[in-house]
PDB file of N, CA and C in Angstrom:
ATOM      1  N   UNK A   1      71.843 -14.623  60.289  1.00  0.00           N
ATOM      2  CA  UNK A   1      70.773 -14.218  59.407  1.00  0.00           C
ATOM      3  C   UNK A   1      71.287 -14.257  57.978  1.00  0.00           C
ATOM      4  N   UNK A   2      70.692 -15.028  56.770  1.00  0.00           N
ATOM      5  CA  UNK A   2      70.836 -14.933  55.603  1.00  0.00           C
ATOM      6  C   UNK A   2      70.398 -13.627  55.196  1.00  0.00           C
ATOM      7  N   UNK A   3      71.532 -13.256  53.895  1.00  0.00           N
ATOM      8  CA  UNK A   3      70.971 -12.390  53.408  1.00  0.00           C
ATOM      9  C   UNK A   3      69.324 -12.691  52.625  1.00  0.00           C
ATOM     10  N   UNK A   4      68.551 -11.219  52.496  1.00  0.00           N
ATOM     11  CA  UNK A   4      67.078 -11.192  51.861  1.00  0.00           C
ATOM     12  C   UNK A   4      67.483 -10.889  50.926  1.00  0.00           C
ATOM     13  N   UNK A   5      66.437 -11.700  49.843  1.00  0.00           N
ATOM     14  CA  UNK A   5      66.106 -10.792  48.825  1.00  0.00           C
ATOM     15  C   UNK A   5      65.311  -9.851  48.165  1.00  0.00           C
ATOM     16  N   UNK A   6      65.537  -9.532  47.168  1.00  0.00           N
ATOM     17  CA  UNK A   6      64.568  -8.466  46.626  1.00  0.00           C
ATOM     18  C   UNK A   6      63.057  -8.363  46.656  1.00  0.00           C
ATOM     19  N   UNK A   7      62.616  -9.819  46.806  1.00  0.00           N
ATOM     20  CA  UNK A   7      61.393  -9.873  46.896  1.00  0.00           C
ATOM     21  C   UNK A   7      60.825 -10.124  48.513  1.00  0.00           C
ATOM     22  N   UNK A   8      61.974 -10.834  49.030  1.00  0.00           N
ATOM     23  CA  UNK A   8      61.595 -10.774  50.530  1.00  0.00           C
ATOM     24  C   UNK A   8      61.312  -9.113  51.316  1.00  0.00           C
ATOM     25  N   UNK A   9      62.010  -8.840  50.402  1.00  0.00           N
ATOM     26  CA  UNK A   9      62.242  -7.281  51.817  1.00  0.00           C
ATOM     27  C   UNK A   9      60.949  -6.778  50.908  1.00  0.00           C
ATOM     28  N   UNK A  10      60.488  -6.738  49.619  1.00  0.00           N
ATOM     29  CA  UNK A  10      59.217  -6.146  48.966  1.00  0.00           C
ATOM     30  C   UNK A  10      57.740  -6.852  49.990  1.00  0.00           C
ATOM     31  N   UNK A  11      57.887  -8.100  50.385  1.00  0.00           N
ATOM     32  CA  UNK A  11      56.881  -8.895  51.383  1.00  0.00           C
ATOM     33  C   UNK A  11      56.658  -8.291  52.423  1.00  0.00           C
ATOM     34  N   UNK A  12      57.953  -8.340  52.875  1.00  0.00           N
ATOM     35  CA  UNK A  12      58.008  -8.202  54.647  1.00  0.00           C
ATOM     36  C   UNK A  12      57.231  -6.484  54.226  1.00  0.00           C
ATOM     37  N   UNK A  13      57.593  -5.512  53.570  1.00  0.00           N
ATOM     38  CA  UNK A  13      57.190  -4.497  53.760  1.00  0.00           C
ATOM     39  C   UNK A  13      56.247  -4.034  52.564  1.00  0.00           C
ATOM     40  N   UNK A  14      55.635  -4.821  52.705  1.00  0.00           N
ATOM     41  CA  UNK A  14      54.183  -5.107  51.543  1.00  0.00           C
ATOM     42  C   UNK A  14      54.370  -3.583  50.515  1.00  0.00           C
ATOM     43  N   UNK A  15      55.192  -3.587  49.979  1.00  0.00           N
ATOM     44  CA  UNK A  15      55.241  -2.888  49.093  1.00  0.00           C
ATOM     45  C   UNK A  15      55.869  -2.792  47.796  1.00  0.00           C
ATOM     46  N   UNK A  16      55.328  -2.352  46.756  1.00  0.00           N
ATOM     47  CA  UNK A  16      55.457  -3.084  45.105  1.00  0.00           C
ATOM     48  C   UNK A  16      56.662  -2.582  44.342  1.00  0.00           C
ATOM     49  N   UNK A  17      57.351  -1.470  45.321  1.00  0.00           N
ATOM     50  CA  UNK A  17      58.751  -0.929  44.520  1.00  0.00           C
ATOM     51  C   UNK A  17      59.867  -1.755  45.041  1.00  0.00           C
ATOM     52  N   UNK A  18      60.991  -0.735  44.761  1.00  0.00           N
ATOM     53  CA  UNK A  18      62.115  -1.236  45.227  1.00  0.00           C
ATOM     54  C   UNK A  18      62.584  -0.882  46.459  1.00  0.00           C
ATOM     55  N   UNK A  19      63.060  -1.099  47.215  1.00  0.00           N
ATOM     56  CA  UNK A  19      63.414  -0.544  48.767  1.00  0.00           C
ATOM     57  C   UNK A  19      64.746  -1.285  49.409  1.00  0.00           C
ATOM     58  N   UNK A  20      65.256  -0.305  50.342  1.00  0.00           N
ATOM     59  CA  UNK A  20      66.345  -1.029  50.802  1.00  0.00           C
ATOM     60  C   UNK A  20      65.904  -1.385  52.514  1.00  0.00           C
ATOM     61  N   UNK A  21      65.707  -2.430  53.134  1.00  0.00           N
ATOM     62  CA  UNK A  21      65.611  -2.524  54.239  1.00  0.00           C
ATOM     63  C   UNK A  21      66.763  -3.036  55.313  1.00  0.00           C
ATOM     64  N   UNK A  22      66.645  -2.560  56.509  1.00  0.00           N
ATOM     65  CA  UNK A  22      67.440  -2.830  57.368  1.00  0.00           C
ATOM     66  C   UNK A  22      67.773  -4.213  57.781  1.00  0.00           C
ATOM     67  N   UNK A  23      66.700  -5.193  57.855  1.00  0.00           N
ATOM     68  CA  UNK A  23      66.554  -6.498  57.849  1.00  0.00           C
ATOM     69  C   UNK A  23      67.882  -7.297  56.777  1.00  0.00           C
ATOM     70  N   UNK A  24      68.117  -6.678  55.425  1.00  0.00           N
ATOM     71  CA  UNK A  24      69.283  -6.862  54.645  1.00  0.00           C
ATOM     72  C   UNK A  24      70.517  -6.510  54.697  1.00  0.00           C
ATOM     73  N   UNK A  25      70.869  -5.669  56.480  1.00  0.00           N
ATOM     74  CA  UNK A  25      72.295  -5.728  56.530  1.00  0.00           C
ATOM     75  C   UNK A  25      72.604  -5.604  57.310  1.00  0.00           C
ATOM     76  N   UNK A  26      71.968  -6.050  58.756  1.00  0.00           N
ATOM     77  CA  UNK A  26      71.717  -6.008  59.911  1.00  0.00           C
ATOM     78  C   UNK A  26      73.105  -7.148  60.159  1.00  0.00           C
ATOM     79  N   UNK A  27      73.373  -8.048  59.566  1.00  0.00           N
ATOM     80  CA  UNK A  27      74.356  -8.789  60.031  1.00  0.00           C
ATOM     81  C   UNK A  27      75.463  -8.565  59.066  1.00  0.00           C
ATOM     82  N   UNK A  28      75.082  -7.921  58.059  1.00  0.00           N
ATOM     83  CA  UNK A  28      76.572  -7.514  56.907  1.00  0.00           C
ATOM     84  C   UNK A  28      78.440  -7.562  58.079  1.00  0.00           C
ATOM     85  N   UNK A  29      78.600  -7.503  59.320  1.00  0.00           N
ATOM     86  CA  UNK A  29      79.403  -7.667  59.836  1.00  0.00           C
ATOM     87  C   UNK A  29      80.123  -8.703  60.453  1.00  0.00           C
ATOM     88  N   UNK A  30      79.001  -9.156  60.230  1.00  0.00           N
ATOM     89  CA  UNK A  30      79.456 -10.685  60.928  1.00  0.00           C
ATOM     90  C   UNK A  30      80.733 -11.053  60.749  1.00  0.00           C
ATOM     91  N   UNK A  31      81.002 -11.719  61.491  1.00  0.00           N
ATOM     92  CA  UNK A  31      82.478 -12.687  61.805  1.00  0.00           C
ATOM     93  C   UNK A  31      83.365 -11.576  60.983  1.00  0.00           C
ATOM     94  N   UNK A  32      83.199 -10.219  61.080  1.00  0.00           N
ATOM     95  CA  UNK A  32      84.334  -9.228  61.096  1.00  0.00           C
ATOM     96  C   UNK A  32      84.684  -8.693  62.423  1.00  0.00           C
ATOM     97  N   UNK A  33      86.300  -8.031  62.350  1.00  0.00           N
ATOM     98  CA  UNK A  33      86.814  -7.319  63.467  1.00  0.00           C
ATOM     99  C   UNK A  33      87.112  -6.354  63.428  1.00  0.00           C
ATOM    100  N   UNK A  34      86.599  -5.226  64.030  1.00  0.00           N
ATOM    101  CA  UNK A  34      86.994  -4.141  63.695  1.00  0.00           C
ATOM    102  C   UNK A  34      87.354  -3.086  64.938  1.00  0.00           C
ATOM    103  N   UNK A  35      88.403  -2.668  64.288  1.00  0.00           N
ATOM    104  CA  UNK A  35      89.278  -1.494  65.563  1.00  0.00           C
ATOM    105  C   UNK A  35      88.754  -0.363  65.286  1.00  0.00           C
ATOM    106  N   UNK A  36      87.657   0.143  66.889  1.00  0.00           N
ATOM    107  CA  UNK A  36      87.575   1.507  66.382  1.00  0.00           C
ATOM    108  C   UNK A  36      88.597   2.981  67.431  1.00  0.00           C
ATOM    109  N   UNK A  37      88.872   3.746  66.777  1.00  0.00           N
ATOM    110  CA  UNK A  37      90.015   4.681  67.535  1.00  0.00           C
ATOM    111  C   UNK A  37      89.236   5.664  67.653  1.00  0.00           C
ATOM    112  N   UNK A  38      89.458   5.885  68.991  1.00  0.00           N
ATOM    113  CA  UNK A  38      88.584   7.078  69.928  1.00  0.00           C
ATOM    114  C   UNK A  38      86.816   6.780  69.934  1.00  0.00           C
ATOM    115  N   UNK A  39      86.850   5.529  70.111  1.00  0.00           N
ATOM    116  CA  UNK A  39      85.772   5.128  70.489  1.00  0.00           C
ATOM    117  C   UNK A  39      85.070   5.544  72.215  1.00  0.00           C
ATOM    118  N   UNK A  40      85.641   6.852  72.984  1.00  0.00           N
ATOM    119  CA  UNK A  40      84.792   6.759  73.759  1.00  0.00           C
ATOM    120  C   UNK A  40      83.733   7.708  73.497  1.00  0.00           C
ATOM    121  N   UNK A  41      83.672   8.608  72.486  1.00  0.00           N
ATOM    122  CA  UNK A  41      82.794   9.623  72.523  1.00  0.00           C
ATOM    123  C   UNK A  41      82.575  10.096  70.732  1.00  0.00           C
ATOM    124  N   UNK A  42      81.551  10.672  70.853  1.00  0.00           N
ATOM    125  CA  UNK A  42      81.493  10.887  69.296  1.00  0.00           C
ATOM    126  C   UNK A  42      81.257  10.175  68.320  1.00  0.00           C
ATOM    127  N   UNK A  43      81.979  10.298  66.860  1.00  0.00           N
ATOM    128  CA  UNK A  43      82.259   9.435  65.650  1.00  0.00           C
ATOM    129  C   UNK A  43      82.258   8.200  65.833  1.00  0.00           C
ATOM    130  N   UNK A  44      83.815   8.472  66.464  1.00  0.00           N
ATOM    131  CA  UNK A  44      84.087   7.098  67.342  1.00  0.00           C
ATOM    132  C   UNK A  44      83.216   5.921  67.731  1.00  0.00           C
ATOM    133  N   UNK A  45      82.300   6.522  68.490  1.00  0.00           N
ATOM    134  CA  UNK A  45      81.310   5.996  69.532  1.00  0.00           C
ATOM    135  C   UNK A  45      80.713   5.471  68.837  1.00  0.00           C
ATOM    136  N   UNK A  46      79.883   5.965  67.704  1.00  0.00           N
ATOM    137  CA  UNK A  46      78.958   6.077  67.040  1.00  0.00           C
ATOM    138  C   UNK A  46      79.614   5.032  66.023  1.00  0.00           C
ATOM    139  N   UNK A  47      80.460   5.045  65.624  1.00  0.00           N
ATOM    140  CA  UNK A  47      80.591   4.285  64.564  1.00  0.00           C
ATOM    141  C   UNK A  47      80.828   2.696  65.432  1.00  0.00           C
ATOM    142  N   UNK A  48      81.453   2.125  66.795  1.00  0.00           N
ATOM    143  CA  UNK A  48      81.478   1.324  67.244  1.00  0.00           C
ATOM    144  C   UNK A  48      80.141   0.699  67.421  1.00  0.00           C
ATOM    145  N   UNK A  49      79.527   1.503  68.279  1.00  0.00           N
ATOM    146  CA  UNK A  49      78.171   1.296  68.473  1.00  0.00           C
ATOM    147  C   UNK A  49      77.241   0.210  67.153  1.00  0.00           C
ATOM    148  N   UNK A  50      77.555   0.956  65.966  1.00  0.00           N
ATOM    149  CA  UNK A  50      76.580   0.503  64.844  1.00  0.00           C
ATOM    150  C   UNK A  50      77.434  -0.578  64.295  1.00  0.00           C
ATOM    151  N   UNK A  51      78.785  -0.595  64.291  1.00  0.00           N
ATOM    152  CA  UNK A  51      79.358  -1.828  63.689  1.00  0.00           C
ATOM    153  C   UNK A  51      78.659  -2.985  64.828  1.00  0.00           C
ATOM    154  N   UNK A  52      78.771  -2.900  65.910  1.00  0.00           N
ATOM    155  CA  UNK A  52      78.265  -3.872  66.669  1.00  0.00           C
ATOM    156  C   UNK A  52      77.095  -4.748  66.265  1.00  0.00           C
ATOM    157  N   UNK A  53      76.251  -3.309  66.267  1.00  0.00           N
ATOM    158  CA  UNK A  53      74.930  -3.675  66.037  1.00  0.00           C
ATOM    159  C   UNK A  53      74.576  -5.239  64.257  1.00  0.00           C
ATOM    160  N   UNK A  54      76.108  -4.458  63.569  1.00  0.00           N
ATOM    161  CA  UNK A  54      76.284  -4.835  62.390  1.00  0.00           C
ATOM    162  C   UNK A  54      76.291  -6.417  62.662  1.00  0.00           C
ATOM    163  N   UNK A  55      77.131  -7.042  63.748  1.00  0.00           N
ATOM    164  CA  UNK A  55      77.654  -8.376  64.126  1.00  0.00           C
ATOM    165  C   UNK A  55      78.834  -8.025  64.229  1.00  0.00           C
ATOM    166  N   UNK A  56      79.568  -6.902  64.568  1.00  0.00           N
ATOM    167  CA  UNK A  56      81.260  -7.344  64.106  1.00  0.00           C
ATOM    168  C   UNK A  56      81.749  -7.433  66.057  1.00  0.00           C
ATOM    169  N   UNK A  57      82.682  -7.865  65.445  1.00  0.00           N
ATOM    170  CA  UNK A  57      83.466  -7.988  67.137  1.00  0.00           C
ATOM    171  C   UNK A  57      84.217  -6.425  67.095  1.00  0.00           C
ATOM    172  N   UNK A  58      83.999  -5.768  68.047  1.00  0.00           N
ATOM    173  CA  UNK A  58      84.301  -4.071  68.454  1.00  0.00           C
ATOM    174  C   UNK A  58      85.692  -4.392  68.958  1.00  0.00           C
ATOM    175  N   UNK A  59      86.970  -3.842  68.921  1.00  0.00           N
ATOM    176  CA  UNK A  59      88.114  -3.570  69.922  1.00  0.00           C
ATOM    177  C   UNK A  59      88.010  -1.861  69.658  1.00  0.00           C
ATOM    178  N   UNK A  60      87.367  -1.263  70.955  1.00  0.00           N
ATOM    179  CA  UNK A  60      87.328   0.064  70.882  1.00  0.00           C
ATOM    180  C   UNK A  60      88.891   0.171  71.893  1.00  0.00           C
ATOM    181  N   UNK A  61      89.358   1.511  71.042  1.00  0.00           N
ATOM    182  CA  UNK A  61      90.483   1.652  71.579  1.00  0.00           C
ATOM    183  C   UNK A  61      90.660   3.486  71.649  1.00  0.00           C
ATOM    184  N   UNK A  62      91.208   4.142  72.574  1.00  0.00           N
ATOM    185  CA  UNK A  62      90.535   5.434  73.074  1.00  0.00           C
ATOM    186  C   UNK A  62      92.124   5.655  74.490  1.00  0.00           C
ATOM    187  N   UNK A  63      92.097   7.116  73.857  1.00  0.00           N
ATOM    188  CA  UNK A  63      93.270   7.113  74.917  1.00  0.00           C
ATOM    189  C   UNK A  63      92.597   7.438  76.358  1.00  0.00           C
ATOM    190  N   UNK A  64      91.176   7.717  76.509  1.00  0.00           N
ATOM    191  CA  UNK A  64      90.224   8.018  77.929  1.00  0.00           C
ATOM    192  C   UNK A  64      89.720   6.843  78.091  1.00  0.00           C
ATOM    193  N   UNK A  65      89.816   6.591  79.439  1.00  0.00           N
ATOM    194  CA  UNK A  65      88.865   5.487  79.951  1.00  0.00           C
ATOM    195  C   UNK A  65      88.691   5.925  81.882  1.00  0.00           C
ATOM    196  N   UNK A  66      87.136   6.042  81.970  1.00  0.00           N
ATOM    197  CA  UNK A  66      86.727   5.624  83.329  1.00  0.00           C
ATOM    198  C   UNK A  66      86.879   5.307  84.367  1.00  0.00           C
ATOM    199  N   UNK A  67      87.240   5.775  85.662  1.00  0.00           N
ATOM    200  CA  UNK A  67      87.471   4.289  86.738  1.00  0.00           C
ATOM    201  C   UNK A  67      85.915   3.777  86.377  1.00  0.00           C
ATOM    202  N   UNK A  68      85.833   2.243  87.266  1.00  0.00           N
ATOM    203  CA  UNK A  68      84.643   1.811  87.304  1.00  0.00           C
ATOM    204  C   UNK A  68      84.176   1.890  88.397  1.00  0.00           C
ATOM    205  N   UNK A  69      84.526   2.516  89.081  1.00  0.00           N
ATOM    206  CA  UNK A  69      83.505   2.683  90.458  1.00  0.00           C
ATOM    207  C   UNK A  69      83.029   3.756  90.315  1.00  0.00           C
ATOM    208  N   UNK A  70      83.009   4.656  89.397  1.00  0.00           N
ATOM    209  CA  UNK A  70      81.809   5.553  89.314  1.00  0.00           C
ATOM    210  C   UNK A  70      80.794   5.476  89.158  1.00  0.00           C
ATOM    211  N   UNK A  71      79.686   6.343  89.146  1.00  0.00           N
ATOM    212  CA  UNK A  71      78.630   6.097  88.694  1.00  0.00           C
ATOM    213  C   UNK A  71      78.274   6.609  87.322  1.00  0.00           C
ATOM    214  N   UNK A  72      77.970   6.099  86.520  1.00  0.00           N
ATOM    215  CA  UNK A  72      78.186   6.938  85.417  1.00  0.00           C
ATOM    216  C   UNK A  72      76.650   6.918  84.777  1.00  0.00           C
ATOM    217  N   UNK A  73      76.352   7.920  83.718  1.00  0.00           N
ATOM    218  CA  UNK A  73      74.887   8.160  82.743  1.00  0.00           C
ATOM    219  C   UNK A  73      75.264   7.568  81.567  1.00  0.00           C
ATOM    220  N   UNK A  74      74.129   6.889  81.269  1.00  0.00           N
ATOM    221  CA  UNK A  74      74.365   5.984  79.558  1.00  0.00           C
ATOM    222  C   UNK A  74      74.966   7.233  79.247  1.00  0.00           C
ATOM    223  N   UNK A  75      75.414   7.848  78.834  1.00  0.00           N
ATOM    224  CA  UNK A  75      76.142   8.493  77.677  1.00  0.00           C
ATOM    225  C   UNK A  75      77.997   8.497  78.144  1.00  0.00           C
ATOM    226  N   UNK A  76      78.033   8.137  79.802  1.00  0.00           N
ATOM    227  CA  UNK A  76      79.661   7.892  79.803  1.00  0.00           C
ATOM    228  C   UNK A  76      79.786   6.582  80.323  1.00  0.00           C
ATOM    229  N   UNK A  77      79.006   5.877  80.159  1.00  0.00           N
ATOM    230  CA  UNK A  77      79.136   4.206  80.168  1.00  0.00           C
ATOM    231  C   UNK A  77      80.457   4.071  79.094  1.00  0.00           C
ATOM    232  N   UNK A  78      81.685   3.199  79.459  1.00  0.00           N
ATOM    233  CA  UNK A  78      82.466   2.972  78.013  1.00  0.00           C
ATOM    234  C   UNK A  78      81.727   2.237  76.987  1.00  0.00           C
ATOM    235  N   UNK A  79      82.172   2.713  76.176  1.00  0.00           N
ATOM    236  CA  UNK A  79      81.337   2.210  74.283  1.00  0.00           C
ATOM    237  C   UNK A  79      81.315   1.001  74.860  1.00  0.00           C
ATOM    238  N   UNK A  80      82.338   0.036  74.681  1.00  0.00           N
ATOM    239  CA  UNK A  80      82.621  -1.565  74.894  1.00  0.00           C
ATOM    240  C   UNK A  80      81.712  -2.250  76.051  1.00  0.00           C
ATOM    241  N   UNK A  81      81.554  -1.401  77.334  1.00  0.00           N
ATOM    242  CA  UNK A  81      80.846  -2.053  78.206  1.00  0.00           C
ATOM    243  C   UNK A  81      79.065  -1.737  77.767  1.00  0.00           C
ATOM    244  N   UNK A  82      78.350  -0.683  77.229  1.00  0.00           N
ATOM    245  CA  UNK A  82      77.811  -0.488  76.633  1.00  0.00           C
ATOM    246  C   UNK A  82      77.546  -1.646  75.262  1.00  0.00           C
ATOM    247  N   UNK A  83      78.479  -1.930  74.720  1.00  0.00           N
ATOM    248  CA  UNK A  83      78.341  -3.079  73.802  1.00  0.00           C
ATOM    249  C   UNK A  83      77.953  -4.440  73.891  1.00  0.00           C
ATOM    250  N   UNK A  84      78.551  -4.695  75.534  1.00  0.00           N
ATOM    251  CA  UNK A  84      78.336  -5.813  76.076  1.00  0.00           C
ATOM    252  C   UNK A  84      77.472  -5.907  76.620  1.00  0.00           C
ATOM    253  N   UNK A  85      76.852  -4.996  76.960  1.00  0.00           N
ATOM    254  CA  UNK A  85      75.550  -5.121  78.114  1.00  0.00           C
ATOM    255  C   UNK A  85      74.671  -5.203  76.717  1.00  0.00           C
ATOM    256  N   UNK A  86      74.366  -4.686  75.755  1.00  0.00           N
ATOM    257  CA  UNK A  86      73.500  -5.394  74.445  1.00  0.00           C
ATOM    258  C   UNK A  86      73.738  -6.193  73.824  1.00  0.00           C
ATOM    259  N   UNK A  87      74.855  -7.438  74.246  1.00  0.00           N
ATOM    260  CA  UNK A  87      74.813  -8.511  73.403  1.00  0.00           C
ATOM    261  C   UNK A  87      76.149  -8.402  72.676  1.00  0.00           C
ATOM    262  N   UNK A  88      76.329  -7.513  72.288  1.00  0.00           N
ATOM    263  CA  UNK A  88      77.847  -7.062  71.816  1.00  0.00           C
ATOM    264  C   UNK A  88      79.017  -8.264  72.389  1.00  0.00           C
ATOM    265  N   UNK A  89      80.171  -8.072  71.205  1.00  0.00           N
ATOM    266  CA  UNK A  89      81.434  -8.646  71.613  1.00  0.00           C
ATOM    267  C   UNK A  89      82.565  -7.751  71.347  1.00  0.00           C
ATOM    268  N   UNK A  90      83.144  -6.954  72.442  1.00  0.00           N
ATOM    269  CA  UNK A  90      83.748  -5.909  72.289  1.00  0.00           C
ATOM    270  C   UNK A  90      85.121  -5.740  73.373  1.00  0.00           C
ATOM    271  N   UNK A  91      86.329  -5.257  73.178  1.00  0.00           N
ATOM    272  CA  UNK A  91      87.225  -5.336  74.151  1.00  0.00           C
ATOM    273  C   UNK A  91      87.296  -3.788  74.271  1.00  0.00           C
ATOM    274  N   UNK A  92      88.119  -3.258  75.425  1.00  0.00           N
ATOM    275  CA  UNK A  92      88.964  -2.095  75.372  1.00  0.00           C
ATOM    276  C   UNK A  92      90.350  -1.712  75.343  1.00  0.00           C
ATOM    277  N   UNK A  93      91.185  -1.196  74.497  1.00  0.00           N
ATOM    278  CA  UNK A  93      92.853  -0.763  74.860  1.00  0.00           C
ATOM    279  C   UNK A  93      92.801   0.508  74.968  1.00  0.00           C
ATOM    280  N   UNK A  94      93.717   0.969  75.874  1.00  0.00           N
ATOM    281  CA  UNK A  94      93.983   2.120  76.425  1.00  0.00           C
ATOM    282  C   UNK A  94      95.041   2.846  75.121  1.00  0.00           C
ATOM    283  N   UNK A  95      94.812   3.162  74.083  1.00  0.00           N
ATOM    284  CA  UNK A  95      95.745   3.287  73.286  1.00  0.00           C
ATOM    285  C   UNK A  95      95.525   4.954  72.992  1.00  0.00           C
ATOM    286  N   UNK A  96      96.886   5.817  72.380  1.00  0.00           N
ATOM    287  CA  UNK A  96      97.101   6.807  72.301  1.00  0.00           C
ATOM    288  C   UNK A  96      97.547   6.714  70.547  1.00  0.00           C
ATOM    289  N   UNK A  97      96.608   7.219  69.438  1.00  0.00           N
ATOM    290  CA  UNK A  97      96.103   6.654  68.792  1.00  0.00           C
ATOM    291  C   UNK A  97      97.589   8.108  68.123  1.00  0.00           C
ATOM    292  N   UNK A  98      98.264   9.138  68.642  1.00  0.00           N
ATOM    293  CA  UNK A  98      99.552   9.528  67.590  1.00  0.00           C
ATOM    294  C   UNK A  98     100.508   9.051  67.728  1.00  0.00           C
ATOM    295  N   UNK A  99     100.329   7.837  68.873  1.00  0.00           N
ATOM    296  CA  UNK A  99     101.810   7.372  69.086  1.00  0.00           C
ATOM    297  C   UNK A  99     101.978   6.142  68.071  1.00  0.00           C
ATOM    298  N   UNK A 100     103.041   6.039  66.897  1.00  0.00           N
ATOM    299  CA  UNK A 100     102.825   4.875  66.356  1.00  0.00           C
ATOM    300  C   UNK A 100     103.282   3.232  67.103  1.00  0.00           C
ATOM    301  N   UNK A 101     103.986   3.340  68.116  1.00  0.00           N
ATOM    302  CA  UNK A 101     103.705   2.015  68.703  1.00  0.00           C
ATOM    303  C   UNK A 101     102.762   1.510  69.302  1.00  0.00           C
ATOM    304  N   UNK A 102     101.910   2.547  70.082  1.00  0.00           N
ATOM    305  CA  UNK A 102     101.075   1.895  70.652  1.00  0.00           C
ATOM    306  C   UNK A 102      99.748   1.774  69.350  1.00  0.00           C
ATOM    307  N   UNK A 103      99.973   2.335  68.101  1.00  0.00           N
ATOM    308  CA  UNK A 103      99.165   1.622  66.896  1.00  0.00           C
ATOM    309  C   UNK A 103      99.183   0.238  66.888  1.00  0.00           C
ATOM    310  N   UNK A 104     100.168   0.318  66.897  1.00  0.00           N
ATOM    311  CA  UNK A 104     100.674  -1.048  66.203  1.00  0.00           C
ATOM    312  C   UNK A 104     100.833  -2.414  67.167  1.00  0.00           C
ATOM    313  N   UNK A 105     100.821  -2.103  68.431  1.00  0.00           N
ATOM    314  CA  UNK A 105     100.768  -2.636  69.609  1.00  0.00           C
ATOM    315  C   UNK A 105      99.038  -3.213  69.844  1.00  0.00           C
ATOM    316  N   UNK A 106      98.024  -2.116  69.537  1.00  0.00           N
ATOM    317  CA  UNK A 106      96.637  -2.222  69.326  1.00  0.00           C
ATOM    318  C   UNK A 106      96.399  -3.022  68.119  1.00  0.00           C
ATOM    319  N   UNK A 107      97.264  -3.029  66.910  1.00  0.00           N
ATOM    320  CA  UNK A 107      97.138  -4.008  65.872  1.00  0.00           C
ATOM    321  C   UNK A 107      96.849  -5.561  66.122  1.00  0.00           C
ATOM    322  N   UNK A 108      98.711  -5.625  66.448  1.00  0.00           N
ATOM    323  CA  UNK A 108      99.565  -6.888  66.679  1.00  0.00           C
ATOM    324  C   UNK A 108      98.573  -7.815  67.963  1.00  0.00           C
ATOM    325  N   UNK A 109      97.852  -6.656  69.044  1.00  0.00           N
ATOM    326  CA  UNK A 109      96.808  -7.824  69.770  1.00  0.00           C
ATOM    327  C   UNK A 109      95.962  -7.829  69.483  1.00  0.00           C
ATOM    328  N   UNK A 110      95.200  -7.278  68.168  1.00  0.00           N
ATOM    329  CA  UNK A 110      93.734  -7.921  67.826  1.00  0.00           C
ATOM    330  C   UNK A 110      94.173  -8.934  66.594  1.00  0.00           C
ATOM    331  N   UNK A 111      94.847  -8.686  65.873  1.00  0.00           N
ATOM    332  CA  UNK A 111      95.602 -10.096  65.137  1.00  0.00           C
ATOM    333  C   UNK A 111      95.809 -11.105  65.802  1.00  0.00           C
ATOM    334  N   UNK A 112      96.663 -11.096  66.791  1.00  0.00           N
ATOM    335  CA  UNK A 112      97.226 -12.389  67.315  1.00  0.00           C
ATOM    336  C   UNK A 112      95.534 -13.147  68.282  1.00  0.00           C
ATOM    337  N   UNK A 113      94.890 -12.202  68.685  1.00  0.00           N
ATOM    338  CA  UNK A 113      93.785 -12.632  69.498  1.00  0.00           C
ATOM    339  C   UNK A 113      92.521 -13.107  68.485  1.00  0.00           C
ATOM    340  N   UNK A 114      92.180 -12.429  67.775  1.00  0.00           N
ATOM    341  CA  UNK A 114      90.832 -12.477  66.563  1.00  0.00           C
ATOM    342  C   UNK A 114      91.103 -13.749  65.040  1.00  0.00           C
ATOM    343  N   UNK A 115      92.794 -13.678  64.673  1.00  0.00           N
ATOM    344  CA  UNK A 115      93.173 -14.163  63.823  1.00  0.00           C
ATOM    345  C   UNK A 115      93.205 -13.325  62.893  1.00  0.00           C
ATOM    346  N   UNK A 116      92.702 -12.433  62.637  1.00  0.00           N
ATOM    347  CA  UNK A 116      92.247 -11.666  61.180  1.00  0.00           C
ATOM    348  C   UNK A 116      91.739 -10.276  61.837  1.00  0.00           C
ATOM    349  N   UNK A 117      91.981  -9.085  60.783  1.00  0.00           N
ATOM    350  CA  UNK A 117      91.601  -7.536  61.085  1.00  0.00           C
ATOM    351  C   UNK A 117      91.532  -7.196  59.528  1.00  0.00           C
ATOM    352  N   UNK A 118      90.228  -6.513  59.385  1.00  0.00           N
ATOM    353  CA  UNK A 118      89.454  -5.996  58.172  1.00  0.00           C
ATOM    354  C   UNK A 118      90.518  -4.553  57.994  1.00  0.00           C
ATOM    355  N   UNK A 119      90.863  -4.084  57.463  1.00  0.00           N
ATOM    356  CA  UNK A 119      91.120  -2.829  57.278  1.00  0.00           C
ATOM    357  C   UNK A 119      90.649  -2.316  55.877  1.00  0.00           C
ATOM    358  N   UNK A 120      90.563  -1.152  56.044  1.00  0.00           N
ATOM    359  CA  UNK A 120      89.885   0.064  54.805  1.00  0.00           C
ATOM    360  C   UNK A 120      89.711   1.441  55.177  1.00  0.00           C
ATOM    361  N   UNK A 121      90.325   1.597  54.354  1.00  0.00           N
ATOM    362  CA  UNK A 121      90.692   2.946  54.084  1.00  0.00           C
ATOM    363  C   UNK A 121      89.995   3.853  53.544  1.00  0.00           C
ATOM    364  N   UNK A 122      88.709   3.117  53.027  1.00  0.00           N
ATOM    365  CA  UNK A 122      87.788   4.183  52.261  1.00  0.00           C
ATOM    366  C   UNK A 122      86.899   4.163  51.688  1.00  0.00           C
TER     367      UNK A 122
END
């Protein structure tokens, strides 16, 4: 999706001011990668969830994970499989997010796998 402009998003939502619509950043993620930590519940979740939605490729990484032969309620579906079942492109690592190797271990394979990792701090 190209970005809209100012006058497109004033069309689409027939109205004569200024406005910010969703339609204008619905893909702002695209062909980004982004690591989210403690993505099974919460913030976490929540913030994976919507980068997805953004276009970005998810590596949720979470020191809890599921067997899969449970049965589980959308709300303990893992984020990632949840991601995928909407279209999403998302992995999981089992990572323990105070240990600094296994940081950096969660780094070194979305680099070597993706080519590139967005980072920001703020």
């Amino acid at each position: 999706m190209s970005e809209l402009s100012i006058d497109d998003v004033k069309r689409a939502r027939g109205k004569g001011k200024y406005c910010l619509s969703k339609l204008s950043i619905m893909s702002r993620l695209v062909n980004k990668i982004a690591i989210v930590t403690g993505s099974f519940s919460g913030i976490g979740r929540a913030i994976a969830l919507k980068f997805s939605r953004e276009g970005a490729v998810v590596v949720c990484a979470d020191i809890r994970e599921t067997a899969r032969t449970e049965v589980l309620t959308e709300t303990e579906i893992p984020t990632h499989d949840l991601i995928t079942q909407n279209g999403g492109t998302a992995e999981f690592l089992r990572v323990d997010a105070s240990k600094a190797e296994e940081v950096e271990r969660l780094v070194a394979h979305t680099a070597l796998k993706y080519g590139r990792l967005y980072n920001d701090g703020g």
